[in-house]
Protein backbone atom coordinates (compact mmCIF):
# COMPACT_ATOMS: atom_id res chain seq x y z
CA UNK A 1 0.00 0.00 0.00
CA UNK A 2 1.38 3.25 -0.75
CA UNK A 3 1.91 5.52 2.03
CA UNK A 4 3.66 9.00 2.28
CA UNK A 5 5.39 10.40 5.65
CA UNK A 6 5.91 13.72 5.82
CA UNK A 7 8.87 15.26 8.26
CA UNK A 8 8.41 19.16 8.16
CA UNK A 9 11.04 19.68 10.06
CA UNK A 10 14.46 18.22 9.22
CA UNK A 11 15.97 17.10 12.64
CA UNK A 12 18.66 14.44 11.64
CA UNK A 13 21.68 14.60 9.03
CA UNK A 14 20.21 12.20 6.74
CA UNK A 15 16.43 9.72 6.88
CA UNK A 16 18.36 6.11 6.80
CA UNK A 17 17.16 5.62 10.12
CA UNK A 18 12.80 6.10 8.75
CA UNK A 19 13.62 4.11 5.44
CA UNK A 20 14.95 1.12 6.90
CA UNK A 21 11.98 1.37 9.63
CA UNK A 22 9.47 2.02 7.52
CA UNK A 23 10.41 0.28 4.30
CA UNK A 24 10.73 0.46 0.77
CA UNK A 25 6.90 0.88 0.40
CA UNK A 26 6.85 3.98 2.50
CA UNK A 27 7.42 7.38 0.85
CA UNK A 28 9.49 9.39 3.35
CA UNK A 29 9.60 13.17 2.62
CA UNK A 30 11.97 15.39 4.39
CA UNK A 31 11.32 19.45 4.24
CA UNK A 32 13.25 22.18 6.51
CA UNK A 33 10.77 24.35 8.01
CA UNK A 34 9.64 26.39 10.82
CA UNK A 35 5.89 26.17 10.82
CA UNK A 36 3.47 24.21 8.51
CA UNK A 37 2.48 26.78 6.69
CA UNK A 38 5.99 27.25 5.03
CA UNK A 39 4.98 23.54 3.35
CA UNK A 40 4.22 23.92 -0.28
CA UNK A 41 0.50 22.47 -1.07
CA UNK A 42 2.39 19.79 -2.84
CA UNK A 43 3.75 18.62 0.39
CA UNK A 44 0.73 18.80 2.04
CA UNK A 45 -1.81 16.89 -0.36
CA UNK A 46 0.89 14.45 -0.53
CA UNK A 47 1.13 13.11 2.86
CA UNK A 48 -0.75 10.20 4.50
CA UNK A 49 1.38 10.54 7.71
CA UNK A 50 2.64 13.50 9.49
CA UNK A 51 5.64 13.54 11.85
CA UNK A 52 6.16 16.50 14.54
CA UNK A 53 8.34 17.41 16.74
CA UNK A 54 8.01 20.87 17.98
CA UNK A 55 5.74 22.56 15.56
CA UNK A 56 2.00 22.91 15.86
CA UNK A 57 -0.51 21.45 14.31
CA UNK A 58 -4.02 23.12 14.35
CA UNK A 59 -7.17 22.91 12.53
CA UNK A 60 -6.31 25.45 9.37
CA UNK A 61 -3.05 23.39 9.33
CA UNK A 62 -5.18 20.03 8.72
CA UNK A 63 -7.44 21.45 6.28
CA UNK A 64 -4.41 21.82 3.94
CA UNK A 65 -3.64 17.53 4.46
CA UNK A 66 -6.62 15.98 2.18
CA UNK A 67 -4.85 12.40 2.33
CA UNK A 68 -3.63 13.18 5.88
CA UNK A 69 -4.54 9.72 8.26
CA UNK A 70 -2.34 10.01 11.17
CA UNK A 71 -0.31 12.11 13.29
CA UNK A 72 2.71 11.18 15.56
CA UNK A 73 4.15 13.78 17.78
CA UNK A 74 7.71 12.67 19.04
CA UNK A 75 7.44 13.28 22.22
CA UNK A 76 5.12 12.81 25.27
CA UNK A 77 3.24 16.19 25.26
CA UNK A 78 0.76 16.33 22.69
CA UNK A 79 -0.83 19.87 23.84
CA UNK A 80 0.49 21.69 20.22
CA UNK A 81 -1.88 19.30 18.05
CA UNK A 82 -5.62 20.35 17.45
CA UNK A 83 -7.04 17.02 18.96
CA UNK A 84 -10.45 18.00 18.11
CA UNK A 85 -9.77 19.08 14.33
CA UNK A 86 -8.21 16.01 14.04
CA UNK A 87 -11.02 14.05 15.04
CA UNK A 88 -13.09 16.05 12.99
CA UNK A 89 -10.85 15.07 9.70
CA UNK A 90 -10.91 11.47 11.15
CA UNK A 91 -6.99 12.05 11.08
CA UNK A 92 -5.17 9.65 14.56
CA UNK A 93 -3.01 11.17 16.65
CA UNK A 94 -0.37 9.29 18.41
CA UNK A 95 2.54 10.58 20.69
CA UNK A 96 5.87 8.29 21.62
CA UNK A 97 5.42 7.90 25.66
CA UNK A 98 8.31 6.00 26.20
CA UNK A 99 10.99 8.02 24.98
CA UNK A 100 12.92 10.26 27.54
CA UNK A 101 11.04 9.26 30.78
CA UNK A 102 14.56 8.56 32.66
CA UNK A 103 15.75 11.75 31.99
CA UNK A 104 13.04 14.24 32.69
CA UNK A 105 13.11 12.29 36.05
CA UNK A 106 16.80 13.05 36.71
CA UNK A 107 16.30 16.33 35.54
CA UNK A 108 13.60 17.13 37.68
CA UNK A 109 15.65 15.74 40.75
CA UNK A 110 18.58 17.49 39.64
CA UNK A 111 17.21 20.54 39.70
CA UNK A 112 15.94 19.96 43.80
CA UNK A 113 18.98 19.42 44.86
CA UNK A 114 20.57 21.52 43.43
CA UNK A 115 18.23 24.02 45.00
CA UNK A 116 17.83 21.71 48.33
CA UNK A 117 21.64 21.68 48.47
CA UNK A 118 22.64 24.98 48.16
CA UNK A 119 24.99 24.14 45.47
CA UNK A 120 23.78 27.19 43.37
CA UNK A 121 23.23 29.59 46.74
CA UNK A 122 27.23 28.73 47.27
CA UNK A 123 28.78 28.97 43.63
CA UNK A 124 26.40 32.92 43.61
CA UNK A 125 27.90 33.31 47.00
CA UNK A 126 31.54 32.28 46.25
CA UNK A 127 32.31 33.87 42.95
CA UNK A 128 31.15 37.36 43.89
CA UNK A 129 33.76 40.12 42.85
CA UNK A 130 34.99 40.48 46.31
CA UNK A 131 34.55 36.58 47.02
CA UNK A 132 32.94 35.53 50.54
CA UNK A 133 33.39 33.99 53.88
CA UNK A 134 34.62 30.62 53.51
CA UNK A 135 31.45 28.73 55.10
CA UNK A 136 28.23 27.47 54.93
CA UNK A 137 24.95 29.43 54.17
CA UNK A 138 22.35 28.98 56.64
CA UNK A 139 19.78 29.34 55.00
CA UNK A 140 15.80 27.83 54.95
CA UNK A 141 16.31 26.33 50.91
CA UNK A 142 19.33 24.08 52.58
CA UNK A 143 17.11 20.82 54.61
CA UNK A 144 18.02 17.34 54.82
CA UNK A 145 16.17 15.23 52.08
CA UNK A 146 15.33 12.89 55.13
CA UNK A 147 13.21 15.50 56.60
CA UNK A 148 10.97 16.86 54.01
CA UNK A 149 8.53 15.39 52.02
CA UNK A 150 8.84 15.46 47.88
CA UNK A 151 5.22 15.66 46.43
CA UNK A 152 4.47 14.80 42.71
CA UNK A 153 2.10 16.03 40.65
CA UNK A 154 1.18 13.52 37.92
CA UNK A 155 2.61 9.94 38.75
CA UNK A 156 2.40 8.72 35.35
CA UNK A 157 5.82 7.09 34.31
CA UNK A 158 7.83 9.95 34.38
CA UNK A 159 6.49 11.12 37.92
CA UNK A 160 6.88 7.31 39.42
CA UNK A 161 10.79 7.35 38.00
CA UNK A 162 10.67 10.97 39.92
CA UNK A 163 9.19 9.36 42.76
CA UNK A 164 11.66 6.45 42.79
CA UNK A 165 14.54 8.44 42.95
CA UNK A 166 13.27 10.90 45.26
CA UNK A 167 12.56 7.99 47.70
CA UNK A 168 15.99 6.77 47.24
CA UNK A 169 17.29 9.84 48.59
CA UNK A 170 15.54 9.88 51.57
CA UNK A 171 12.61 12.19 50.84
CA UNK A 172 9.24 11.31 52.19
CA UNK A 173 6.98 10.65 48.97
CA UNK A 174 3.49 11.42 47.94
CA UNK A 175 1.58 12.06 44.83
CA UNK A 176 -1.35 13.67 43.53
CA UNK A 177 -3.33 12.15 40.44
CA UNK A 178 -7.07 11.39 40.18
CA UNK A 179 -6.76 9.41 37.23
CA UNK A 180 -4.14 6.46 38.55
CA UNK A 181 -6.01 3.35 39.92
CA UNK A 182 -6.62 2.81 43.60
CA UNK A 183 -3.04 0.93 45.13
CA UNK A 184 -0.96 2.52 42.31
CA UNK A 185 1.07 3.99 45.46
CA UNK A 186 1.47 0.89 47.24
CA UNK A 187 3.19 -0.49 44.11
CA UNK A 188 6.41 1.55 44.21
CA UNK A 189 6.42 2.13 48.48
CA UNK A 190 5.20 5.78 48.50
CA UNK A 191 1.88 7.96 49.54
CA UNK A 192 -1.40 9.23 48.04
CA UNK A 193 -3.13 12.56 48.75
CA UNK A 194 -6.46 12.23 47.68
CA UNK A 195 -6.72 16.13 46.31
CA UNK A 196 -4.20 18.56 45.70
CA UNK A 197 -4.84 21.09 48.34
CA UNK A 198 -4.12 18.04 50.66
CA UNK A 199 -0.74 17.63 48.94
CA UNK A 200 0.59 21.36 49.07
CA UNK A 201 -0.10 21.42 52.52
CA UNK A 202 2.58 18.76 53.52
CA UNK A 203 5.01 19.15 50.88
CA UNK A 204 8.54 21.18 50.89
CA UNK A 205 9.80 20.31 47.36
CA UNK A 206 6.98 19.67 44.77
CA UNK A 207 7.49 18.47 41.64
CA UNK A 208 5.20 18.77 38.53
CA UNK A 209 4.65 15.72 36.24
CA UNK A 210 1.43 16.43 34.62
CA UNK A 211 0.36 16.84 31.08
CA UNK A 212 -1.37 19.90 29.86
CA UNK A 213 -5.05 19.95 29.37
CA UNK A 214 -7.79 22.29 29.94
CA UNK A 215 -7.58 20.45 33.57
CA UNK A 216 -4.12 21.36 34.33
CA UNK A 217 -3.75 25.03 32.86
CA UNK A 218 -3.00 27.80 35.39
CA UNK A 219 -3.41 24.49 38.42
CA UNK A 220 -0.48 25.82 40.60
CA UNK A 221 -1.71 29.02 40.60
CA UNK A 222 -1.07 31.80 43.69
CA UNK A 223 -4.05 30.10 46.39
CA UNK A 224 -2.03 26.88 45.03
CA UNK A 225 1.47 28.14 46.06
CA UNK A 226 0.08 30.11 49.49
CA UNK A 227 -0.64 26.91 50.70
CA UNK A 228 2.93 25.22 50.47
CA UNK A 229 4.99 25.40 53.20
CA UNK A 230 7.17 28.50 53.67
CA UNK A 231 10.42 27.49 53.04
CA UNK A 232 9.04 25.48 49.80
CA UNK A 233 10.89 24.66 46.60
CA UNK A 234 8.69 24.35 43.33
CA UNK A 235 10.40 22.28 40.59
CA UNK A 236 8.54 22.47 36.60
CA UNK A 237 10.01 19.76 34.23
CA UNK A 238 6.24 19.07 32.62
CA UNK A 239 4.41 21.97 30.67
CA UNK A 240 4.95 26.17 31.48
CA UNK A 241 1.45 26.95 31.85
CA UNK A 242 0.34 24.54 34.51
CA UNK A 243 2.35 27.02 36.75
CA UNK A 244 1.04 30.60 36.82
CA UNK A 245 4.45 32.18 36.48
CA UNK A 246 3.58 35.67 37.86
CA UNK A 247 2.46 34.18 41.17
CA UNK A 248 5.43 31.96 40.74
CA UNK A 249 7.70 34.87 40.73
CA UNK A 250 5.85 37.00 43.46
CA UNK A 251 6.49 33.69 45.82
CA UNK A 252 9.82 33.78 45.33
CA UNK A 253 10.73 37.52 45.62
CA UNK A 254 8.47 37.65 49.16
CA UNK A 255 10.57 34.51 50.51
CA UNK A 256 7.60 32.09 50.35
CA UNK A 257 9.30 29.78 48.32
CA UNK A 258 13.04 29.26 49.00
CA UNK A 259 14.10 28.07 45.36
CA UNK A 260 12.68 27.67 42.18
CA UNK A 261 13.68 25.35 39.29
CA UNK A 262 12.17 25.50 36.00
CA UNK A 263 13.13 23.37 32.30
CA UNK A 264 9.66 24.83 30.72
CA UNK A 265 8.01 28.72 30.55
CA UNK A 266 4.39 29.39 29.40
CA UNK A 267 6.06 30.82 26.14
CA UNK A 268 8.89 28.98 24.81
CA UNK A 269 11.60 30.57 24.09
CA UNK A 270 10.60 33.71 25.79
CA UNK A 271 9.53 36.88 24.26
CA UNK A 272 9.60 40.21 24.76
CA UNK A 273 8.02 41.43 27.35
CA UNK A 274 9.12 38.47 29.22
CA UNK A 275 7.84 37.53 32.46
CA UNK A 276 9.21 39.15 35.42
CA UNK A 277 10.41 35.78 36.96
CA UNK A 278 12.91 35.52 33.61
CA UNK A 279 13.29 39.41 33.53
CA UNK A 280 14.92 39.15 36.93
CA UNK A 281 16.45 36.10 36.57
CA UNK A 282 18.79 37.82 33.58
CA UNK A 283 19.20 40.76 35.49
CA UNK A 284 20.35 38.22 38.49
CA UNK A 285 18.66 40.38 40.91
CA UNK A 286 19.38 39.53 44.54
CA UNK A 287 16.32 37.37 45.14
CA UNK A 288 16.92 35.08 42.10
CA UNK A 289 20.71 34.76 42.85
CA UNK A 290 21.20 30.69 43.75
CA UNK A 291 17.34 30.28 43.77
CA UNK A 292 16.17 30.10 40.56
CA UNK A 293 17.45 27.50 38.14
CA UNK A 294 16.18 27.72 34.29
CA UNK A 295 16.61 25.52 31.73
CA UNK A 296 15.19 25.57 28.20
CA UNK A 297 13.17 22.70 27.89
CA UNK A 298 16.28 20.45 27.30
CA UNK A 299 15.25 17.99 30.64
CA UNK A 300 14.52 15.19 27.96
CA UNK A 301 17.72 15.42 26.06
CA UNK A 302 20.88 12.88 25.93
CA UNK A 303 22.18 11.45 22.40
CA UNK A 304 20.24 8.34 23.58
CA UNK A 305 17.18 10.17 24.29
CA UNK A 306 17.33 11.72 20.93
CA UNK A 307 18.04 8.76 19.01
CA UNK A 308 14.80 7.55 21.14
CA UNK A 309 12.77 9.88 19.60
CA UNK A 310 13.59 9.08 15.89
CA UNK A 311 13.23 5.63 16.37
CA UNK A 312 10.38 5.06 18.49
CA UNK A 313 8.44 7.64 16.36
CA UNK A 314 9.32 6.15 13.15
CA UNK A 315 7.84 2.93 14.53
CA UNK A 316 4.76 4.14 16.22
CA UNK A 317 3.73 5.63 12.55
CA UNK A 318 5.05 2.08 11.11
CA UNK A 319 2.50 0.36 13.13
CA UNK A 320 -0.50 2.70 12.17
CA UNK A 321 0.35 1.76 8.62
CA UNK A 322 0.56 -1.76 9.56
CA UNK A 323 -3.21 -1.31 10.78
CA UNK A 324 -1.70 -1.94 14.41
CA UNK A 325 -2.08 1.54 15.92
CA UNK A 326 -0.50 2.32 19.34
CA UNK A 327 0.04 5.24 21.80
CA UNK A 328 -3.17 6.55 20.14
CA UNK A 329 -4.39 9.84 21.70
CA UNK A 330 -8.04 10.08 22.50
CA UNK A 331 -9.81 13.51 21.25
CA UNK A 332 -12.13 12.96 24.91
CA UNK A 333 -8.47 12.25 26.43
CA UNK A 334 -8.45 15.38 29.73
């Protein structure tokens, strides 16, 4: 059956890697742009499969893809793609969920202790112009794992890897996630709060692990925040706009929160005006100095990791054609 995959955006040096997945009946077609609508109608009316990465796909997009029967985003996150246009244009969407999951993990606890630590509060400290004394910081962001609980929001598999590491540090662990079945926390040794508000309340480094859905949007918000412990340390690896990132920044300055780490922003990259939590973060303003940690959505990435992607993508659009779909996306999926 002839079958044309389209990859709009050219992320490897060559596509031996696609052919020798997909096969010498599959049409692969590689173009080098920014956004879909740089594709030439050609492109577009060509392709039975479409292959993204970090471009969005919404409903004026689709219309353009007559043949179009499937989309694959390479990655977990599917937020970017028009679920219910898709639908619509009977076109599948599929994501690769199993790409990646070990790293956001260590990211995410990287980024805590680093904060927890003080390993960022020291190298500010030490490298000054005029250098400082030679000891410790006492300061409320530097606890012992052993005596704080790490909270998770999301335990899907990248929160439960969080959760398994965090444990194996010493933290205390609970999650929050209505959707995982009842005992899912007595399968990896950790605890369940049973609503969210319940989990802020006990929990001095929180992590977020949760997709982005109408749900999730603006969830940590400032009520969300007020009720963490003082002393707190908020760590983002997941999606920008689950995190309200003005309240996020007003936390921080007032000395609610002690640290702050961060791989994603509501608007990625940042533009101009930025938020006042990056503006002061380039200025390194005084209250940002060793507590705020920002990374640009790199948590994911090792060579294996992106190898990962191309590979696991390739195949998860090989078995659509094969009439074996998997990782399919629900339009009804919140």
């Amino acid at each position: 059956m002839a079958f044309t995959v389209l990859y709009p955006e050219k992320l490897y040096a060559d596509d031996s890697v696609e052919r020798r997945i997909f096969g010498p009946e599959v049409t692969v077609v590689v173009r080098d742009t920014q956004e879909l609508r740089d594709l030439s109608d050609a492109d577009c009316a060509a392709a039975d499969g479409l292959m993204i990465l970090r471009q969005s796909v919404q409903a004026p997009d689709l219309a353009r893809f007559t043949r179009l029967r499937c989309v694959v985003r390479m990655g977990v996150g599917y937020d970017k793609i028009d679920r219910h246009a898709a639908a619509t244009r009977q076109v599948v969407v599929c994501n690769v969920p199993d790409y990646g999951t070990t790293e956001v993990a260590d990211h995410a606890i990287a980024l805590a202790m680093a904060l927890r630590r003080g390993l960022l509060l020291h190298h500010d400290w030490q490298r000054g112009p005029q250098g400082a004394p030679w000891k410790a910081v006492f300061d409320p962001l530097i606890r012992r794992t052993g005596a704080m609980t790490f909270g998770i929001v999301g335990q899907g598999r990248i929160g439960t890897a969080a959760a398994l590491r965090a444990k194996a540090l010493g933290y205390r662990v609970i999650f929050f996630d209505p959707y995982r079945p009842n005992g899912a926390e007595l399968a990896i040794g950790v605890e369940r709060a049973l609503s969210l508000e319940d989990l802020l309340r006990q929990t001095n480094t929180l992590s977020i692990h949760a997709p982005l859905t109408p749900e999730t949007t603006g969830m940590i918000d400032a009520r969300a925040l007020a009720l963490l412990p003082k002393g707190a340390v908020v760590v983002n690896t997941a999606r920008g706009p689950i995190i309200d990132i003005d309240a996020l920044a007003a936390a921080l300055k007032s000395g609610h929160l002690a640290g702050v780490g961060l791989d994603v922003v509501p608007v990625e990259p940042p533009v101009d005006p930025v938020p006042e939590l990056i503006r002061a973060y380039r200025a390194r303003e005084p209250w940002t100095e060793g507590r705020l940690i920002i990374t640009p959505h790199s948590a994911f990435h090792t060579p294996e990791a992106w190898d990962d992607i191309r590979a696991k993508g390739a195949e998860t659009m090989r078995a659509f054609i094969a009439g074996r779909p998997q990782n399919v996306i629900a339009p009804e999926d919140f």
